[in-house]
N, C-alpha and C. Protein backbone atom coordinates (compact mmCIF):
# COMPACT_ATOMS: atom_id res chain seq x y z
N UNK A 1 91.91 139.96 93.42
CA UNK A 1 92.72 140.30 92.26
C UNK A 1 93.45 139.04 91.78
N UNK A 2 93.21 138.96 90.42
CA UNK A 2 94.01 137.68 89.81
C UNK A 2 95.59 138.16 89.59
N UNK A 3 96.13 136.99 90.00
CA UNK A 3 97.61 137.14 90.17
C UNK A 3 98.64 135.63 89.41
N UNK A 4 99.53 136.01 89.06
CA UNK A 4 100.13 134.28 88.07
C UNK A 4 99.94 133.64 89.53
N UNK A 5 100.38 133.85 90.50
CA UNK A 5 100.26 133.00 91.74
C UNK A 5 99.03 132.13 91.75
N UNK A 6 97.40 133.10 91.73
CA UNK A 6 96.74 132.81 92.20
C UNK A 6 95.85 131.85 90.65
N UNK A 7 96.31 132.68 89.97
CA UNK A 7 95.82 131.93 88.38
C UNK A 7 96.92 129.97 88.48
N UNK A 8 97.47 130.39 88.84
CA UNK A 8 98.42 128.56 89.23
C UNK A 8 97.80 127.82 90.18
N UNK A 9 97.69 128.85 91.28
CA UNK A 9 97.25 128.18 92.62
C UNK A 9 95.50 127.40 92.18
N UNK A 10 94.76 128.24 91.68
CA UNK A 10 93.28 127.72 91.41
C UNK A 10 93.01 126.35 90.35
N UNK A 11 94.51 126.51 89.09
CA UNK A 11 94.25 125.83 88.32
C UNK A 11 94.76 124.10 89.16
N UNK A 12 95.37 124.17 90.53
CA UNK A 12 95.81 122.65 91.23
C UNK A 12 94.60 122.79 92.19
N UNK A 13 93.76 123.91 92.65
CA UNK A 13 92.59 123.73 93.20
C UNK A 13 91.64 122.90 92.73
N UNK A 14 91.62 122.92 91.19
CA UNK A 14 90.65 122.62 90.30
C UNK A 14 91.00 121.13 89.85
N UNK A 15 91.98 121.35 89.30
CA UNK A 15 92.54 119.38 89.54
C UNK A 15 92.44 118.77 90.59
N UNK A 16 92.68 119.23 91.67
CA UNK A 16 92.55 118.38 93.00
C UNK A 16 91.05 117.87 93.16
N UNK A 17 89.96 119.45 92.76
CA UNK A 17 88.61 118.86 93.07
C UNK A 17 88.05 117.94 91.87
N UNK A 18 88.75 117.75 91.05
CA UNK A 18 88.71 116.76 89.92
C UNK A 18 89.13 115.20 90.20
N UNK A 19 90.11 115.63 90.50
CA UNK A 19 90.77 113.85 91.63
C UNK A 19 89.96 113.68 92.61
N UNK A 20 89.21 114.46 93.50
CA UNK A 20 88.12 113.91 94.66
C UNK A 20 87.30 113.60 93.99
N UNK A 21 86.48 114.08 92.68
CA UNK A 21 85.36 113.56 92.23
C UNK A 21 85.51 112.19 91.44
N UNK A 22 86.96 112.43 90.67
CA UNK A 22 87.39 110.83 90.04
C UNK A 22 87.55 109.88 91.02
N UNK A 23 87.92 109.78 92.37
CA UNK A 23 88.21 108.93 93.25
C UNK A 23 87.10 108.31 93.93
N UNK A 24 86.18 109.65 93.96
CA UNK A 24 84.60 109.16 94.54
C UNK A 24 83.82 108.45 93.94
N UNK A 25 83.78 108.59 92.67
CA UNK A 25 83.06 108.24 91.53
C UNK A 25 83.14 106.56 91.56
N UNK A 26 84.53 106.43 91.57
CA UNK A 26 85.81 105.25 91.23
C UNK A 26 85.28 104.12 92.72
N UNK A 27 85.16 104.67 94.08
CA UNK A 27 85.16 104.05 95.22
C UNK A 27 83.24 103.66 95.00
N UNK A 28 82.07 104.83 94.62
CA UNK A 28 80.88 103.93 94.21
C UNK A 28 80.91 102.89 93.33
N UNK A 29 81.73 102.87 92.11
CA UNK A 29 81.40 101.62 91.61
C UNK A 29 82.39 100.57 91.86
N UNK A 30 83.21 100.02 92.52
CA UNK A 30 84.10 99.27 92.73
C UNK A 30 83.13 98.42 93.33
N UNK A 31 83.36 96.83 92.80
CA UNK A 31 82.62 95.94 93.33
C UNK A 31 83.63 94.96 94.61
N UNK A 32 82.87 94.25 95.12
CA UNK A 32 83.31 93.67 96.56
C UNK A 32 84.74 92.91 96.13
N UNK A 33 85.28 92.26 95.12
CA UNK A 33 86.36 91.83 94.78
C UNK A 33 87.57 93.05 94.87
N UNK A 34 87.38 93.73 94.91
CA UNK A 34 88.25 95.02 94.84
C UNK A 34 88.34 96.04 95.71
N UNK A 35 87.49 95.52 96.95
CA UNK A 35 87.31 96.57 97.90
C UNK A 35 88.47 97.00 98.72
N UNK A 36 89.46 96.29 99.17
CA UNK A 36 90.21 97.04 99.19
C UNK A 36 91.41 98.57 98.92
N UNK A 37 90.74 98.22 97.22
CA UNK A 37 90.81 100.02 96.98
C UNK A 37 90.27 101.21 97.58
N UNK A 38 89.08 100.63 97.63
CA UNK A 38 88.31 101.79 98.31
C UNK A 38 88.93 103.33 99.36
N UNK A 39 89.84 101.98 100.65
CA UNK A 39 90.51 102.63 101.44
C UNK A 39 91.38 103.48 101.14
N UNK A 40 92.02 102.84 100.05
CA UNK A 40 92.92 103.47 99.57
C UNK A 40 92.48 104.71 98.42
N UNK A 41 91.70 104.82 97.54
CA UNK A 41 91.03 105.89 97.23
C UNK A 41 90.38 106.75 98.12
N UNK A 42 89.69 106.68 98.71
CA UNK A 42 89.36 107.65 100.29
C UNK A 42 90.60 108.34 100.48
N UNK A 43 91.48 107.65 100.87
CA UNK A 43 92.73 108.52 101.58
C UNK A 43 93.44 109.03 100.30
N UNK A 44 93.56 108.80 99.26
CA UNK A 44 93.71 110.01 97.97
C UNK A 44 92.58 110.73 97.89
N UNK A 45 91.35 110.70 98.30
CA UNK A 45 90.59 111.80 98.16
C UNK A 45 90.99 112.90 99.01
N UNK A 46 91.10 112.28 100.28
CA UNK A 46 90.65 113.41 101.57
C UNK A 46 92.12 113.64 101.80
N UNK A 47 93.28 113.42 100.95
CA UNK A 47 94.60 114.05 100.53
C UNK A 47 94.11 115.24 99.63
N UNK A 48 93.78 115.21 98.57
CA UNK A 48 93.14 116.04 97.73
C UNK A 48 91.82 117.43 98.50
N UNK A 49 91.53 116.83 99.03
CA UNK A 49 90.47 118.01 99.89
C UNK A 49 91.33 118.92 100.86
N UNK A 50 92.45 118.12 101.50
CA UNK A 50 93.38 119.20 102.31
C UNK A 50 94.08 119.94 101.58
N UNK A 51 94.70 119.59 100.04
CA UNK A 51 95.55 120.00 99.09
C UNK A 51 94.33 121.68 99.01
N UNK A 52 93.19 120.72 98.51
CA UNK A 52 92.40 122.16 98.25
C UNK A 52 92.23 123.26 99.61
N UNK A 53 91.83 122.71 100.54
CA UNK A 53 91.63 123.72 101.01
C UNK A 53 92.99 124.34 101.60
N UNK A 54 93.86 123.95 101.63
CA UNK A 54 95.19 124.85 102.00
C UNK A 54 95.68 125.90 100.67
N UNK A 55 95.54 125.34 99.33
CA UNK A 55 95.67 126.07 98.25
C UNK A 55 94.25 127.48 98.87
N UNK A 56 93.01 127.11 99.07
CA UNK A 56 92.41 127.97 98.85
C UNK A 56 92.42 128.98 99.80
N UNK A 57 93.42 128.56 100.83
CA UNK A 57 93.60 129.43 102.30
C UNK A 57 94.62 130.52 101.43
N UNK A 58 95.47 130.03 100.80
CA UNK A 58 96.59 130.67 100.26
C UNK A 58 96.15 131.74 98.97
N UNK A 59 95.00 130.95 98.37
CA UNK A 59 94.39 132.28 97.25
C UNK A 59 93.71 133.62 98.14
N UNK A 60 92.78 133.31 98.93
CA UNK A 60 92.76 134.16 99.40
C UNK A 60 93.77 135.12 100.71
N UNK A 61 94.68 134.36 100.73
CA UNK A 61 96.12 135.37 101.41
C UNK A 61 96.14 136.32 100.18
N UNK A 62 96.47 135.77 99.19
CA UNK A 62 97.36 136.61 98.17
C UNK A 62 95.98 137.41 97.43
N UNK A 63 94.76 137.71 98.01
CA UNK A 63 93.99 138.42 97.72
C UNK A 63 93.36 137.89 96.37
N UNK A 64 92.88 136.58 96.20
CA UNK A 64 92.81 135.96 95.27
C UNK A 64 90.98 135.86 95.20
N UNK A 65 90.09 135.29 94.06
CA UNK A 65 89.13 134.49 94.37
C UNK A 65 89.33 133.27 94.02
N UNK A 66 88.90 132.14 95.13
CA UNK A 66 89.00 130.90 95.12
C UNK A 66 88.50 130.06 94.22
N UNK A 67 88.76 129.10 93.43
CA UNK A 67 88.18 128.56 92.27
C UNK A 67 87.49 127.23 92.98
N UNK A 68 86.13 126.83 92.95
CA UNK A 68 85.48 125.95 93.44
C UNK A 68 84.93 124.90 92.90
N UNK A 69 85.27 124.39 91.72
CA UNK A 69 85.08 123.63 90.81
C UNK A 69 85.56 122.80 90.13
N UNK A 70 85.52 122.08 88.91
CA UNK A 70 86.31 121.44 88.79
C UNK A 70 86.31 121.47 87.03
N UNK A 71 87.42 120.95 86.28
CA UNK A 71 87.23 121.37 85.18
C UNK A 71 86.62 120.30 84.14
N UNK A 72 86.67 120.78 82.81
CA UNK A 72 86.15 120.82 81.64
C UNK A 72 87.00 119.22 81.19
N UNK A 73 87.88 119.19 81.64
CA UNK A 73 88.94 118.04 80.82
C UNK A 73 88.29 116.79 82.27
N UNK A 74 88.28 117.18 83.26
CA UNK A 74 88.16 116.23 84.22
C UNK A 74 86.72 115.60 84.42
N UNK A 75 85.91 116.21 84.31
CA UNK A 75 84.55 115.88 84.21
C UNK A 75 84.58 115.23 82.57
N UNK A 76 85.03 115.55 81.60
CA UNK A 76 85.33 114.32 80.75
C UNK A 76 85.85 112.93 80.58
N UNK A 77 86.59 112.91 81.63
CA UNK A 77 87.64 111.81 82.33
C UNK A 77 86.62 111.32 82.67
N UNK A 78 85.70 111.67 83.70
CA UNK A 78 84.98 111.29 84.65
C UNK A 78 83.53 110.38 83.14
N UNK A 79 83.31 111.12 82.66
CA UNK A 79 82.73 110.78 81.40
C UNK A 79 82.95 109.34 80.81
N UNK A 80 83.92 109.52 80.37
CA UNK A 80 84.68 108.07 79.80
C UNK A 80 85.06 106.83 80.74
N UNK A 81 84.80 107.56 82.09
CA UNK A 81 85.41 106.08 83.01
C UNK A 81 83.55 105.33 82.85
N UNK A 82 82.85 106.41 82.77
CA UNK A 82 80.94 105.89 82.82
C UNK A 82 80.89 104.49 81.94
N UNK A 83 81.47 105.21 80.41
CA UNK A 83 81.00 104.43 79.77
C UNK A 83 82.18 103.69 79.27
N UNK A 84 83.58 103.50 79.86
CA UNK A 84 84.16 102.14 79.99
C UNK A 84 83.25 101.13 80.87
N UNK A 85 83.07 101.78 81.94
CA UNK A 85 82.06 100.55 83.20
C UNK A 85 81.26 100.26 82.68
N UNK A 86 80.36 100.67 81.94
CA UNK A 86 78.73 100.24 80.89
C UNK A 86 79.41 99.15 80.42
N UNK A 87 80.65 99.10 79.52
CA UNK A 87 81.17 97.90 78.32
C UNK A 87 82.20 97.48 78.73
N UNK A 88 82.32 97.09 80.54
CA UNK A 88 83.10 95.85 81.24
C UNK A 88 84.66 95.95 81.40
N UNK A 89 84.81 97.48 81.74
CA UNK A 89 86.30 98.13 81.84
C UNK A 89 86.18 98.20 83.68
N UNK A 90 85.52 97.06 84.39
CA UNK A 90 85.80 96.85 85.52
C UNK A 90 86.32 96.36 86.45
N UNK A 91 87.41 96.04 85.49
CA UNK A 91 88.38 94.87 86.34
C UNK A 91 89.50 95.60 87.09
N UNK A 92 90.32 94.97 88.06
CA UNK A 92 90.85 95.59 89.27
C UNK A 92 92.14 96.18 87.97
N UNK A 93 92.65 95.94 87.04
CA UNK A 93 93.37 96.28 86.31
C UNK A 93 93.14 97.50 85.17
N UNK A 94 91.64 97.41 85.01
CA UNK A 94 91.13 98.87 84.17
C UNK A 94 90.75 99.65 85.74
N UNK A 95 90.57 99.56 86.55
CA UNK A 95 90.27 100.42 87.47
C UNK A 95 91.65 101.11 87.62
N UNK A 96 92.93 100.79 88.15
CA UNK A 96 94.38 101.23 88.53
C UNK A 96 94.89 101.74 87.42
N UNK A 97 94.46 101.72 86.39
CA UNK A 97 94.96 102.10 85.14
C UNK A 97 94.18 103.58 85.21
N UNK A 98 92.88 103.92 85.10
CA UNK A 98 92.05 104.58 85.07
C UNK A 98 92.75 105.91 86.22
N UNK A 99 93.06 105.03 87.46
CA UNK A 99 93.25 105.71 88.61
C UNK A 99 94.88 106.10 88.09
N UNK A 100 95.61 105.51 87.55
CA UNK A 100 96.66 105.80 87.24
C UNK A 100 97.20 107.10 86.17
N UNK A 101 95.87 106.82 85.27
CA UNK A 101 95.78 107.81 84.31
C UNK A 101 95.67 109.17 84.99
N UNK A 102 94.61 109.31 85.66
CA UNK A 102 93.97 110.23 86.56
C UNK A 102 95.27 111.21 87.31
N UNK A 103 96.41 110.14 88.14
CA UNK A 103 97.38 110.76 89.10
C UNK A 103 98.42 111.43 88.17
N UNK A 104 98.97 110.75 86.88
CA UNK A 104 99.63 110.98 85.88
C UNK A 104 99.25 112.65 85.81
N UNK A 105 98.34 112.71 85.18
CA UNK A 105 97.77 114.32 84.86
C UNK A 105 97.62 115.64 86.04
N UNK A 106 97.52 114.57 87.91
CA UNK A 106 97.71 115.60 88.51
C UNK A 106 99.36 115.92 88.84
N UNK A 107 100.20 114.76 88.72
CA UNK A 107 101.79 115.38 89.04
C UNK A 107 101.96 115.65 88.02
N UNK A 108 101.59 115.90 86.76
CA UNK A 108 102.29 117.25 86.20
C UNK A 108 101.73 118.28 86.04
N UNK A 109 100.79 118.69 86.49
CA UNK A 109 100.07 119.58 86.95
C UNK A 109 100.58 120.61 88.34
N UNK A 110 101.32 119.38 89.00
CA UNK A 110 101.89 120.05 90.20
C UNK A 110 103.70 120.38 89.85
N UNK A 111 103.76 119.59 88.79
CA UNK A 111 105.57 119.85 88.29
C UNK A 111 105.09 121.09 87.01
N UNK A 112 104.08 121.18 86.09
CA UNK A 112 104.23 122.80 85.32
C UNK A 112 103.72 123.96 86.31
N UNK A 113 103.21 123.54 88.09
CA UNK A 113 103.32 124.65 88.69
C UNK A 113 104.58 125.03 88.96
N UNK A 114 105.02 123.73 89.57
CA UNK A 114 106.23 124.47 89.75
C UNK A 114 107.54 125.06 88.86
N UNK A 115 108.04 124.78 87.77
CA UNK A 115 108.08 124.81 86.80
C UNK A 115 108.26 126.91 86.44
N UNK A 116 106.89 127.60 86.97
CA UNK A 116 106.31 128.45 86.56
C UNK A 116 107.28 129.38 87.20
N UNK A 117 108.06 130.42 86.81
CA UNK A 117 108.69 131.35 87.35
C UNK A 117 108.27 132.48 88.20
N UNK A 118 107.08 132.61 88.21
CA UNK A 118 106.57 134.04 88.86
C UNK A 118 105.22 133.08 90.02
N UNK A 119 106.03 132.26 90.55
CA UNK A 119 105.29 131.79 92.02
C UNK A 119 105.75 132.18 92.82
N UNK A 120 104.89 132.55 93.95
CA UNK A 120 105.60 132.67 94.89
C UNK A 120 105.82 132.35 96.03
N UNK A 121 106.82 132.42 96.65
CA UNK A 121 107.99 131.73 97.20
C UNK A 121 106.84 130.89 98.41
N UNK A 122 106.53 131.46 99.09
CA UNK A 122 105.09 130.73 99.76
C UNK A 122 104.46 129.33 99.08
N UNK A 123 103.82 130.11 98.13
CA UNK A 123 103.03 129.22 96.97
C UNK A 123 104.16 128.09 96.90
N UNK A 124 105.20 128.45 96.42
CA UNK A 124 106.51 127.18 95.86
C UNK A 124 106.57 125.91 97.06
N UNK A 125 106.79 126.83 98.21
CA UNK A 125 107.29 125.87 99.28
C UNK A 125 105.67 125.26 99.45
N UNK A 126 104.48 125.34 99.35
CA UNK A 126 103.10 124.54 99.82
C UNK A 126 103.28 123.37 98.54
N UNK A 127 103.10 124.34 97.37
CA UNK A 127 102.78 123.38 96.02
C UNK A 127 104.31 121.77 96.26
N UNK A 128 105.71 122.28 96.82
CA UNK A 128 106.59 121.08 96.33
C UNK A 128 106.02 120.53 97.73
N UNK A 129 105.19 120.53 98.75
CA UNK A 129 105.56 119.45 99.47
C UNK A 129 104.41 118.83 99.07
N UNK A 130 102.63 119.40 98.74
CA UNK A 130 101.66 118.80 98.25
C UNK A 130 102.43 117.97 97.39
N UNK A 131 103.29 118.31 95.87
CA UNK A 131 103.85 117.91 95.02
C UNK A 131 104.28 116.28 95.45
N UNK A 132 104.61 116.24 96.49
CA UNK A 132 105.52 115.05 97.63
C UNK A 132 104.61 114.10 97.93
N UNK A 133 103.98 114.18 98.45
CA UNK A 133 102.34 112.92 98.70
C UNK A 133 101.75 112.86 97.61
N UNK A 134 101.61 113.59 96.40
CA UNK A 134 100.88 113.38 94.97
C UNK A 134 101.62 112.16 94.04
N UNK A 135 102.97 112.71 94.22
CA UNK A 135 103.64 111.96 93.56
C UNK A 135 103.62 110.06 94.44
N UNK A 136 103.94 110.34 95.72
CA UNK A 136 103.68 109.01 96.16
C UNK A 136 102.73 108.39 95.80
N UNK A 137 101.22 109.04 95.73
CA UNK A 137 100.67 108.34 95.01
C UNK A 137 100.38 107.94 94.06
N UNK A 138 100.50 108.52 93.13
CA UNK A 138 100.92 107.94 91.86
C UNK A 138 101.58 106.66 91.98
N UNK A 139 103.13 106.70 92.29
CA UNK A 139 103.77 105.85 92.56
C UNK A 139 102.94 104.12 93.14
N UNK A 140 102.46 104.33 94.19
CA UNK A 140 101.44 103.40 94.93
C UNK A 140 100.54 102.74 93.60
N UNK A 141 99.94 103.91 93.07
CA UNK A 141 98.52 103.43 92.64
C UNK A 141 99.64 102.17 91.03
N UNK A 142 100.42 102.84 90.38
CA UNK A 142 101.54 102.45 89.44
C UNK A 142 101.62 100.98 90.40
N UNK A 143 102.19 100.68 91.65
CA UNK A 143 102.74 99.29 91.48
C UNK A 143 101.59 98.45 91.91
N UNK A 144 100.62 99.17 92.23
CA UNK A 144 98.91 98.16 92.25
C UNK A 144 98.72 97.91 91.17
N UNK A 145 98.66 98.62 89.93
CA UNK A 145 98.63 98.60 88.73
C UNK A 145 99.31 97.71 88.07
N UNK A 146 100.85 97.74 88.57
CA UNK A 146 101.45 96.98 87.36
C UNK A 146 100.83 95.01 88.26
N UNK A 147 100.63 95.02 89.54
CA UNK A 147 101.07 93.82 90.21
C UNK A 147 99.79 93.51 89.84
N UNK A 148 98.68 94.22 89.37
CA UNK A 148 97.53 93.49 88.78
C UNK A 148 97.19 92.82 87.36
N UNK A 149 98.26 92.67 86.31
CA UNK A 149 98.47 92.24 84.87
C UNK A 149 98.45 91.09 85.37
């Protein structure tokens, strides 16, 4: 049964599996000058895969169906990073930007969950601490970003 809980909970399911696929995507084409991201994208992915599957432990508590996919806006993202890389948007500075763009859209994604009045109290306390390592990264990926101009 769909519930505002579980209709919130699926829509950070669905961003999250959107950030594993932008991060994966992001760690195949990164060339050897930049490899050090890599590590660091990995561990925002497989942040993002625990995000999901604890969200999806929690949809189905609340008698939910689990959303397994990823969306319509993100697989467009994913789109446009293709064909920046085709026309030389590969530098360690369009990459952190890209990745930056990317984290931007999931913390507020995790601030209009929370935000949402009819969560619940469960849901609230999982979503603000996920909310807590999302935002760090952001933060992280922001001063790679700026220290690469």
């Amino acid at each position: 049964m769909e519930t505002k809980t579980t209709s919130v909970l699926n829509e950070l399911i669905e961003i999250n599996n959107d950030r594993i696929a932008g991060f994966e995507k992001a760690i195949a084409d990164i060339k050897d000058e930049n490899v050090d991201l890599k590590e660091i994208f990995q561990r925002y992915a497989a942040q993002s895969r625990e995000n999901s599957q604890e969200l999806s432990a929690l949809v189905g508590a609340e008698g939910g169906e689990v959303e397994t996919g990823t969306s319509v806006s993100g697989s467009l993202h994913r789109a446009w990073i293709d064909v920046k890389s085709v026309f030389g948007g590969n530098t360690r500075e369009s990459i952190l930007s890209e990745a930056e763009r990317g984290e931007d859209a999931i913390k507020k994604a995790y601030r209009d969950a929370l935000e949402d009045p009819e969560l619940s109290s469960n849901a609230r306390e999982i979503i603000g601490r996920q909310q807590s390592g999302v935002n760090a990264a952001h933060d992280e990926v922001k001063v790679l970003r700026d220290a690469s101009k």
